[in-house]
C-alpha atoms as a PDB file:
ATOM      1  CA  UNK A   1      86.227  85.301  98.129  1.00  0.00           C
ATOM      2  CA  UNK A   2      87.265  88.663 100.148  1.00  0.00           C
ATOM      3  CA  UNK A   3      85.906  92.072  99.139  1.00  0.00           C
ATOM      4  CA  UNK A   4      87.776  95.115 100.379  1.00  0.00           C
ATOM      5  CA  UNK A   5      86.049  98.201 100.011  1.00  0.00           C
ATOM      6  CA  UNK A   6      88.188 101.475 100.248  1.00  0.00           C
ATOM      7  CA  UNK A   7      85.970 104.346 102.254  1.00  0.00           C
ATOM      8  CA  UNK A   8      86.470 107.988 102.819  1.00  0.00           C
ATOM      9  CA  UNK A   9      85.340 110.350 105.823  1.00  0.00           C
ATOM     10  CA  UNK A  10      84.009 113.297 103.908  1.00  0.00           C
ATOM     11  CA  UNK A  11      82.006 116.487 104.783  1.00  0.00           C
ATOM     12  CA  UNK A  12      78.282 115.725 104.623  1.00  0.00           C
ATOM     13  CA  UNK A  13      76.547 116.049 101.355  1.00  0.00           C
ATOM     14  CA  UNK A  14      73.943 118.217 102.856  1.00  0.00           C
ATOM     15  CA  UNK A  15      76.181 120.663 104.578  1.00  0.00           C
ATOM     16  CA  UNK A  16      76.854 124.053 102.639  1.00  0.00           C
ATOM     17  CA  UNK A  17      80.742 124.585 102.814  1.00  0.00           C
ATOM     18  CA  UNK A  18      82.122 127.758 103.493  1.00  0.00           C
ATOM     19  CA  UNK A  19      85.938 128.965 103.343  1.00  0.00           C
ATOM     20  CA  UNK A  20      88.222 130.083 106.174  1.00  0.00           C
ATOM     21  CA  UNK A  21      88.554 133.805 106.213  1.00  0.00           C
ATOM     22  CA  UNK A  22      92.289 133.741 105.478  1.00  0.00           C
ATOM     23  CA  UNK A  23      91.509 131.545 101.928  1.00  0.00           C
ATOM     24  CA  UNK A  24      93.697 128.608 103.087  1.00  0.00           C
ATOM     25  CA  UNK A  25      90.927 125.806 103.375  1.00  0.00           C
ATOM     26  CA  UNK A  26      87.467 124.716 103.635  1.00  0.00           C
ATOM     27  CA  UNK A  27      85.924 125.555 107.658  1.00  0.00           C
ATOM     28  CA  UNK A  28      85.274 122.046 108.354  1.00  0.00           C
ATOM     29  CA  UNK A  29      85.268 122.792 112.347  1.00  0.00           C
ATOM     30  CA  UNK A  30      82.377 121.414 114.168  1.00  0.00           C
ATOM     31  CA  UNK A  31      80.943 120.286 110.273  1.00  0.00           C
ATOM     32  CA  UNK A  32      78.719 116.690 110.718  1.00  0.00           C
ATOM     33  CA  UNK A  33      80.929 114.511 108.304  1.00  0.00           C
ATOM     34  CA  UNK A  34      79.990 111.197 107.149  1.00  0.00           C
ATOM     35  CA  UNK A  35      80.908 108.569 104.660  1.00  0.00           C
ATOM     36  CA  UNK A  36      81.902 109.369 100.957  1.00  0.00           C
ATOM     37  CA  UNK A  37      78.021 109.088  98.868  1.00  0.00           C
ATOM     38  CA  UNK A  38      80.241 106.707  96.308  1.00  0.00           C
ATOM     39  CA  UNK A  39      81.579 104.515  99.216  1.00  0.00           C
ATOM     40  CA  UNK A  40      78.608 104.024 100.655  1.00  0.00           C
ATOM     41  CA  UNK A  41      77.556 102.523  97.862  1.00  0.00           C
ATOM     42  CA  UNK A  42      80.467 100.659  97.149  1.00  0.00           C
ATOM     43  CA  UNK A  43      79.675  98.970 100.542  1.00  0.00           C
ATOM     44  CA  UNK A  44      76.043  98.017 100.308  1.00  0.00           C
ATOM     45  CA  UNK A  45      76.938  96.301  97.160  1.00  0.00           C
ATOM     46  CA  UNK A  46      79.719  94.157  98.570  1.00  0.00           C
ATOM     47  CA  UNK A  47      77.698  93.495 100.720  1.00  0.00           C
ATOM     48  CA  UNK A  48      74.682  92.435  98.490  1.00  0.00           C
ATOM     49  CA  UNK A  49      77.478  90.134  97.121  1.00  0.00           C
ATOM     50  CA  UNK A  50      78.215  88.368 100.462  1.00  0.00           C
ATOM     51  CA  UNK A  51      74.364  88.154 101.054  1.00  0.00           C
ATOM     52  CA  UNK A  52      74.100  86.783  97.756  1.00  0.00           C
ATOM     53  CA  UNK A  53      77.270  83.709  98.376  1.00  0.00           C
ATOM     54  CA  UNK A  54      79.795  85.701  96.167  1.00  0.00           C
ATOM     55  CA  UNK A  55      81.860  86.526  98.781  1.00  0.00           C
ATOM     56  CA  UNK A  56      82.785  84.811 102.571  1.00  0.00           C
ATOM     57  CA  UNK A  57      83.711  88.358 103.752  1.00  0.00           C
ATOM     58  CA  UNK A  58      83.844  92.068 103.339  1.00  0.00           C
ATOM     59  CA  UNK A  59      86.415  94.081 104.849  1.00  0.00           C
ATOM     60  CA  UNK A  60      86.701  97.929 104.730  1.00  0.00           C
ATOM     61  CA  UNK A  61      89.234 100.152 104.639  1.00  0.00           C
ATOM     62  CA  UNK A  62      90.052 103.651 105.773  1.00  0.00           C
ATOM     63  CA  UNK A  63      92.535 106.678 105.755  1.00  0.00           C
ATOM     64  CA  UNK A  64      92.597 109.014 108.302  1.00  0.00           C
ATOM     65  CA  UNK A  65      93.033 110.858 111.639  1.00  0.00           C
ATOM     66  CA  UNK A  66      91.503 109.033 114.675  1.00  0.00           C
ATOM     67  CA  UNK A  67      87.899 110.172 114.098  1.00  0.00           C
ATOM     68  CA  UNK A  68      87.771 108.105 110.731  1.00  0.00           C
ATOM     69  CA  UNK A  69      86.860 104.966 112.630  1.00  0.00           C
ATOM     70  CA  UNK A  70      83.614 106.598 113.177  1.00  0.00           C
ATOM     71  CA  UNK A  71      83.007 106.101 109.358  1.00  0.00           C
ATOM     72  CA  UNK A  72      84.411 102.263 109.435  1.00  0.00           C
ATOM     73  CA  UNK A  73      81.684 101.586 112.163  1.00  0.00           C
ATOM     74  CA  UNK A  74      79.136 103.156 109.762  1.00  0.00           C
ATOM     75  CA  UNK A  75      80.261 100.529 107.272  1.00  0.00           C
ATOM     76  CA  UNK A  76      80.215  97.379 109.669  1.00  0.00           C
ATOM     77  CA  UNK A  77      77.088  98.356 110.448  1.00  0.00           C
ATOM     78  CA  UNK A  78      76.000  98.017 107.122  1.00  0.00           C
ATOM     79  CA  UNK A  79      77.246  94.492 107.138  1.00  0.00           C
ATOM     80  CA  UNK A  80      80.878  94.616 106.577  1.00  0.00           C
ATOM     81  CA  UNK A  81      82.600  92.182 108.955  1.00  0.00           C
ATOM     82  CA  UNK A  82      85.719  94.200 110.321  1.00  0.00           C
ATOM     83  CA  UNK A  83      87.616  96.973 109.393  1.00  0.00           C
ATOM     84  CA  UNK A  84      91.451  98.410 108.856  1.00  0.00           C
ATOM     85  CA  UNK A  85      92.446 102.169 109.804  1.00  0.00           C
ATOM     86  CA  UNK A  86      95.695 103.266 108.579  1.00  0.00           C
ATOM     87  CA  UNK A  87      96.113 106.121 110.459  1.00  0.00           C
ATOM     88  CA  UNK A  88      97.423 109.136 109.547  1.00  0.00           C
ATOM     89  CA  UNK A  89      97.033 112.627 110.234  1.00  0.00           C
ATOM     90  CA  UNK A  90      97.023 114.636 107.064  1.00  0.00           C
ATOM     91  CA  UNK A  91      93.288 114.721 106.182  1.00  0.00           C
ATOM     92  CA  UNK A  92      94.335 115.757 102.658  1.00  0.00           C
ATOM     93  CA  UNK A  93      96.126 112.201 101.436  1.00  0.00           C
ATOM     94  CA  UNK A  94      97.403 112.527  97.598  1.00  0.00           C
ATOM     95  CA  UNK A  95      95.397 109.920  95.297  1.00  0.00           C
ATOM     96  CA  UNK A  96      98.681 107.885  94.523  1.00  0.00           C
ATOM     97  CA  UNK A  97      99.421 108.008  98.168  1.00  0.00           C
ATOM     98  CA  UNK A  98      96.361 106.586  98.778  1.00  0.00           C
ATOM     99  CA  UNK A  99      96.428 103.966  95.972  1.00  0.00           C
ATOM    100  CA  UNK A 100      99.742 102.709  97.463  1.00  0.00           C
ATOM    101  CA  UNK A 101      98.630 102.899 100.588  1.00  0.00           C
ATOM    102  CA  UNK A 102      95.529 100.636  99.841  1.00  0.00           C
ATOM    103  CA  UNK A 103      97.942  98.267  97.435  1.00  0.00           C
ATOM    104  CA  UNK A 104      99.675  97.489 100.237  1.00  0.00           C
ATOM    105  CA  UNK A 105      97.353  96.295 102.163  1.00  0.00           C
ATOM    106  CA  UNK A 106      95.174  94.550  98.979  1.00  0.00           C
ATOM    107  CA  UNK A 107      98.412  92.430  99.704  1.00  0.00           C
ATOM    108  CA  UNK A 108      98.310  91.542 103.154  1.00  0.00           C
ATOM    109  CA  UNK A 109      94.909  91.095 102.850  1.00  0.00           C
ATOM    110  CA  UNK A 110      94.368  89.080  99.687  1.00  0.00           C
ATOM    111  CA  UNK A 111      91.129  89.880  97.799  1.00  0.00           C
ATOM    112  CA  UNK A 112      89.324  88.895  94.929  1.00  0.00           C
ATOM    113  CA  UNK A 113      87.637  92.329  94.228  1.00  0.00           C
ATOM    114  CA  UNK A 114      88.269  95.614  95.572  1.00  0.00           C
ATOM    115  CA  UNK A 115      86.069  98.508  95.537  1.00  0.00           C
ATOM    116  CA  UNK A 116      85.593 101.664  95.935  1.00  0.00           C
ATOM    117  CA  UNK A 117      83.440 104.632  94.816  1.00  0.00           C
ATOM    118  CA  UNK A 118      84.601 106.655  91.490  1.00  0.00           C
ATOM    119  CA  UNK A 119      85.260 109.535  93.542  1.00  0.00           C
ATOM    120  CA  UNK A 120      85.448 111.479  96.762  1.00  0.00           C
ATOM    121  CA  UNK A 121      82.972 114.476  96.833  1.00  0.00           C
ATOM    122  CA  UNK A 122      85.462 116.718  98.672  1.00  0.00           C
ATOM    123  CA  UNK A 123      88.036 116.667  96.007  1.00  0.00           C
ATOM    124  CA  UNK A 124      86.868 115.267  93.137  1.00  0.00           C
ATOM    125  CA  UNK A 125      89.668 113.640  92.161  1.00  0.00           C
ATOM    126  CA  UNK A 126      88.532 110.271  90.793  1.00  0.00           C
ATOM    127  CA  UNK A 127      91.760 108.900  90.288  1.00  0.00           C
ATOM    128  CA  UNK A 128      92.708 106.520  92.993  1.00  0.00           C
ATOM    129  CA  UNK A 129      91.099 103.131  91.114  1.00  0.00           C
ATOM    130  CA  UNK A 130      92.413 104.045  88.101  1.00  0.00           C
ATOM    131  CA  UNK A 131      96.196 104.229  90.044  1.00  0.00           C
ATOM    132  CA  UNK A 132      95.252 101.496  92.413  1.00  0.00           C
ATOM    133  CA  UNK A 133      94.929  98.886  89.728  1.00  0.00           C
ATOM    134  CA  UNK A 134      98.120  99.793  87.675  1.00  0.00           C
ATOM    135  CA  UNK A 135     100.161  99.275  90.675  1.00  0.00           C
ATOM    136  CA  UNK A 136      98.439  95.650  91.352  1.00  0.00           C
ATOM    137  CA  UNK A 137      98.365  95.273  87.872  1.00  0.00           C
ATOM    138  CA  UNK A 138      94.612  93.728  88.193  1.00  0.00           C
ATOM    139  CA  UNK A 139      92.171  94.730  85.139  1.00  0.00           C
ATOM    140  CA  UNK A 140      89.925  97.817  86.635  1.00  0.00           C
ATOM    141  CA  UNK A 141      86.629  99.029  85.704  1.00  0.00           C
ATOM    142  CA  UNK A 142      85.406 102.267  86.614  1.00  0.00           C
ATOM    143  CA  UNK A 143      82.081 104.269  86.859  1.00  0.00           C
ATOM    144  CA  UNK A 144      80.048 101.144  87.064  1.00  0.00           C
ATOM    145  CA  UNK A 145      76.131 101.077  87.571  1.00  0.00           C
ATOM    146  CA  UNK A 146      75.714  97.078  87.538  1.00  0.00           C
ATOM    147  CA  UNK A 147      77.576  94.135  88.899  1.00  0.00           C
ATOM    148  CA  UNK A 148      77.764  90.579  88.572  1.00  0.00           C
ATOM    149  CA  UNK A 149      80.138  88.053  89.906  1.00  0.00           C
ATOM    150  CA  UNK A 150      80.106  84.653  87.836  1.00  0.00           C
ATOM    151  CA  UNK A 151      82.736  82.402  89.662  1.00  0.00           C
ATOM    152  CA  UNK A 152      86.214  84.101  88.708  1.00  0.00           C
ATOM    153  CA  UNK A 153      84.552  86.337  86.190  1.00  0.00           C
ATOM    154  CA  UNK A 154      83.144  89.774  86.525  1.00  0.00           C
ATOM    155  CA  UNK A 155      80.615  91.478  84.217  1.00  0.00           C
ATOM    156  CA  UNK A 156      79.800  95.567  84.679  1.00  0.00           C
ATOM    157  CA  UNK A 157      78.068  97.646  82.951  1.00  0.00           C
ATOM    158  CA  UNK A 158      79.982 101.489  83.123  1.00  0.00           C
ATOM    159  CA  UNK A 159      78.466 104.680  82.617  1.00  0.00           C
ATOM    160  CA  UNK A 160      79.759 106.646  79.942  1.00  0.00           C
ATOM    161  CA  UNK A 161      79.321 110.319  78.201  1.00  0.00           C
ATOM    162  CA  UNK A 162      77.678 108.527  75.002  1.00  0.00           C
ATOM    163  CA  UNK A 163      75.636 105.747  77.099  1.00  0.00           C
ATOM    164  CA  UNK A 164      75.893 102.306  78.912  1.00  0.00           C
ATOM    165  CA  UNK A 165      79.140 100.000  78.358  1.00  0.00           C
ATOM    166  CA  UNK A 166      78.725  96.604  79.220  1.00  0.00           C
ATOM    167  CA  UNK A 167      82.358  94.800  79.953  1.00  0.00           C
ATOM    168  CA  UNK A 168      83.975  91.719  81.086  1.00  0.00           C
ATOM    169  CA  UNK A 169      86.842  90.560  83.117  1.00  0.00           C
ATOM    170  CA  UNK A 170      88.734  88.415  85.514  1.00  0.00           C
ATOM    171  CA  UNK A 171      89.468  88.235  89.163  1.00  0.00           C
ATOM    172  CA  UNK A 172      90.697  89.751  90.960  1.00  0.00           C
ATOM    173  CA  UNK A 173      89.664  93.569  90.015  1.00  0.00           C
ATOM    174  CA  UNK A 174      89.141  96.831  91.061  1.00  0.00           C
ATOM    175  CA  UNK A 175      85.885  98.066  90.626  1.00  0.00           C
ATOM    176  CA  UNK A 176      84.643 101.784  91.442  1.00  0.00           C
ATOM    177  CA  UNK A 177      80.887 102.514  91.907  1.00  0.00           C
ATOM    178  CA  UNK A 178      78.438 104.992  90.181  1.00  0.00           C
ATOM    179  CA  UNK A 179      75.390 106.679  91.121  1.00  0.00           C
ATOM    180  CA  UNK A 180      72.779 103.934  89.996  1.00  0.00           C
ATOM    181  CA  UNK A 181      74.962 100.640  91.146  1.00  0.00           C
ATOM    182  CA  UNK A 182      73.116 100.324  94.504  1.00  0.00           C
ATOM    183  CA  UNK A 183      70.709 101.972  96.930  1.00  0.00           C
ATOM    184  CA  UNK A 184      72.829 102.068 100.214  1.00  0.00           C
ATOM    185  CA  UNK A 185      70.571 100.560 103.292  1.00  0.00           C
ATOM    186  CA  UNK A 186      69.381 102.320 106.413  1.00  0.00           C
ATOM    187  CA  UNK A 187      71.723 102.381 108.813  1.00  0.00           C
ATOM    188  CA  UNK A 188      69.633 101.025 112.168  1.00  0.00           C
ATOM    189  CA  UNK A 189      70.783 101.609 115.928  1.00  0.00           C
ATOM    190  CA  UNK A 190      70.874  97.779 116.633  1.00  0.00           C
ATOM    191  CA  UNK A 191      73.186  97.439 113.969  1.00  0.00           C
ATOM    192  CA  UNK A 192      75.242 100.672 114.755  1.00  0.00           C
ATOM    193  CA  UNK A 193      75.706  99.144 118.163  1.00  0.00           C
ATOM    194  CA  UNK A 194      76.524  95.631 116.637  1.00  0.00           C
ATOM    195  CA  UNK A 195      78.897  96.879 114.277  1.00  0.00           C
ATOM    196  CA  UNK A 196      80.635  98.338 117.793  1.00  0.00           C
ATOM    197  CA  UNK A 197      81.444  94.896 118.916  1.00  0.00           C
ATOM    198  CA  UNK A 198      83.417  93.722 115.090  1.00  0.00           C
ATOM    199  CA  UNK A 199      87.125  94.621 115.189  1.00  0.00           C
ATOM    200  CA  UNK A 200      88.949  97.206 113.457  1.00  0.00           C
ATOM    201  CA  UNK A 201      92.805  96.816 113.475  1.00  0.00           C
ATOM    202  CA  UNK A 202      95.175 100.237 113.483  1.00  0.00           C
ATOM    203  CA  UNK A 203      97.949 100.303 111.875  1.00  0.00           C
ATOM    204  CA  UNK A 204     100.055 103.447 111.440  1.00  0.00           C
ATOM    205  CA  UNK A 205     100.563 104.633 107.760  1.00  0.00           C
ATOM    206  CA  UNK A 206     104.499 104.577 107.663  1.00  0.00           C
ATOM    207  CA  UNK A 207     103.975 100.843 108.674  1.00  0.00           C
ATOM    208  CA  UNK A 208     102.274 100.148 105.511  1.00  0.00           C
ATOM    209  CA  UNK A 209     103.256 101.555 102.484  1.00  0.00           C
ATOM    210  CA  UNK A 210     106.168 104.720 101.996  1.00  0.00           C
ATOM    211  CA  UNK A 211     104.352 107.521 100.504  1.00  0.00           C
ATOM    212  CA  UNK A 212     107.077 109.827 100.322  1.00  0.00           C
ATOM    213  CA  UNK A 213     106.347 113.749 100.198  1.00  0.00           C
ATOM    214  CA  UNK A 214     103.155 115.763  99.637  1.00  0.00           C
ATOM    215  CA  UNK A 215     103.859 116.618  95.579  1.00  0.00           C
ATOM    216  CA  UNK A 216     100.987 119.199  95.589  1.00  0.00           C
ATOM    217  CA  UNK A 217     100.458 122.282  97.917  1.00  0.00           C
ATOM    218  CA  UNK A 218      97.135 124.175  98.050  1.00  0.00           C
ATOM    219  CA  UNK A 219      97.323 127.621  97.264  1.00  0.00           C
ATOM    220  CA  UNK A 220      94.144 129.451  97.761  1.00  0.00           C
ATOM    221  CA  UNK A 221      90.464 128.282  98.511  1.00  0.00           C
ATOM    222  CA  UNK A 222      88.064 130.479  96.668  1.00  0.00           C
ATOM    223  CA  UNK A 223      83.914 130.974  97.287  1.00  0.00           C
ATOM    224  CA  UNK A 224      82.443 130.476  93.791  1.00  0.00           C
ATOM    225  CA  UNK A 225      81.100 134.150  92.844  1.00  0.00           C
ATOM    226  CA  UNK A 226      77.239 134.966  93.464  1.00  0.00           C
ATOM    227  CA  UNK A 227      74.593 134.542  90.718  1.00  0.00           C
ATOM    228  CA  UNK A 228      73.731 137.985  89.147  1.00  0.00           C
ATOM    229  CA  UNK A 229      69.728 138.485  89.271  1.00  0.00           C
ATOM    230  CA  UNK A 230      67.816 137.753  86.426  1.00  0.00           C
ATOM    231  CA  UNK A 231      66.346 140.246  84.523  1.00  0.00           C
ATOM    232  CA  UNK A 232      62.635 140.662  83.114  1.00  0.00           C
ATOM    233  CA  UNK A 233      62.786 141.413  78.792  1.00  0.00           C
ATOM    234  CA  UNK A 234      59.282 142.371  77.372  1.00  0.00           C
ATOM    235  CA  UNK A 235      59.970 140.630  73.776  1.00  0.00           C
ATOM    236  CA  UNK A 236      61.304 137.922  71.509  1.00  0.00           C
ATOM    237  CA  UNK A 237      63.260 141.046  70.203  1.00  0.00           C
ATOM    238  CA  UNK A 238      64.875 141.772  73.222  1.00  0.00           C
ATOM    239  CA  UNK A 239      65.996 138.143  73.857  1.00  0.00           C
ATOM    240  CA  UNK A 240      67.180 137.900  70.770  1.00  0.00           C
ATOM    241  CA  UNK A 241      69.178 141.504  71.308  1.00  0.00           C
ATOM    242  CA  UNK A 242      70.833 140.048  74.820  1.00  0.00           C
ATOM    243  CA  UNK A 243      71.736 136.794  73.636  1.00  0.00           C
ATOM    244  CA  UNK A 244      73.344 138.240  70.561  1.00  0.00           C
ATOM    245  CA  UNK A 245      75.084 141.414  72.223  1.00  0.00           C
ATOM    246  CA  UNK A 246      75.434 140.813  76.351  1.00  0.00           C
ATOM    247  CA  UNK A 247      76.041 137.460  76.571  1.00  0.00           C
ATOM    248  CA  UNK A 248      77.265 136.654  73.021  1.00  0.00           C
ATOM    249  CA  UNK A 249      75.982 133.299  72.528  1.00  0.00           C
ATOM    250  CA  UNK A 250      74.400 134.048  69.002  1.00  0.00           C
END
């Protein structure tokens, strides 16, 4: 079986964001990016899967201006065997642009399970799975912390508001990772300069899928507004007087 896993170059976790002076985007201008958190993860467990005998290979996918194959060598390293960057300019890809984009190629490429993470940390979207399944038409299960691949069955457990749903299905899926569903590995230097030497094959986005016109437009990018200081009350009383008067919660 072949696992594609979808990955996203995102602005680092750790870096504080701050907004362009004229409101129009995020500065991301000499910002260290890396892979999407979710991604990663949706990597190291394909990967776990090929280690395992699930799969015969693991092949990653990316969208994105030229720099983007920095991420895809970030996932060979990890142990995926080669990679596909559909290039395209426009950092800021719609999610069903990016669902068709990656359902073409699910086609060309013929897996058994695709993943992905639940969501991208720079937009929050969490919508591409969802979209990417219901144009394959391929049963999808989303926000999953465990995974097990039993011949041309798949059992996952998903995370939900009121606790742990454990469901089963048939291949091929779509599958997009949680938090808990595995502990990406260390990315080592040998391996980085390994993963150098595994092939990743450019293909322009207009050559696979048409994705027709941005639908959205971004208006304004605002800073969230500062935390007010706290303030020191001497009693119950006066606790009681705030919550009931200032902030109206009583």
């Amino acid at each position: 079986m072949r696992i594609l896993v979808a990955v996203k170059r995102v602005v680092d976790y750790n870096v504080k964001v701050h907004v362009l002076p004229d409101h129009s985007d995020v500065d991301t201008a000499n910002v260290k990016m890396s892979m999407n958190p979710f991604d990663e993860i949706a990597v190291e467990q394909a990967v776990r899967l090929k280690e395992a005998g699930k799969a015969d290979e693991v092949v990653v996918v990316s969208i994105g201006p030229d720099k983007t194959v920095d991420t895809l060598r970030v996932a060979m390293a990890m142990g995926a065997d080669r990679a596909i960057h559909i290039k395209h300019d426009d950092t800021k890809v719609e999610p069903l642009a990016v669902a068709k984009l990656l359902a073409a190629v699910v086609k060309r490429e013929e897996p058994g399970l695709v993943l992905l993470g639940k969501q991208a940390i720079d937009n929050d979207a969490g919508q591409v799975p969802q979209m990417l399944s219901a144009l394959l038409d391929w049963p999808v299960a989303i926000n999953v912390s465990g995974l097990e691949v039993d011949g041309s069955k798949i059992v996952c457990v998903r995370e939900t508001d009121t606790g742990l749903m454990k469901v089963e299905g048939e291949l091929p899926a779509v599958v997009s990772a949680d938090l808990r569903l595995a502990e990406p590995r260390y990315v080592t230097l040998p391996n980085m300069m390994k993963a150098k030497k595994k092939p990743v094959v450019a293909i322009e986005a207009a050559e696979v899928a048409d994705i027709g016109q941005r639908s959205l437009e971004l208006q304004e990018v605002i800073e969230p507004p500062a935390r007010s200081g706290g303030v020191k009350l001497n009693s119950v009383d006066e606790l009681i007087n705030v919550l009931k008067n200032t902030a109206k919660v009583l």
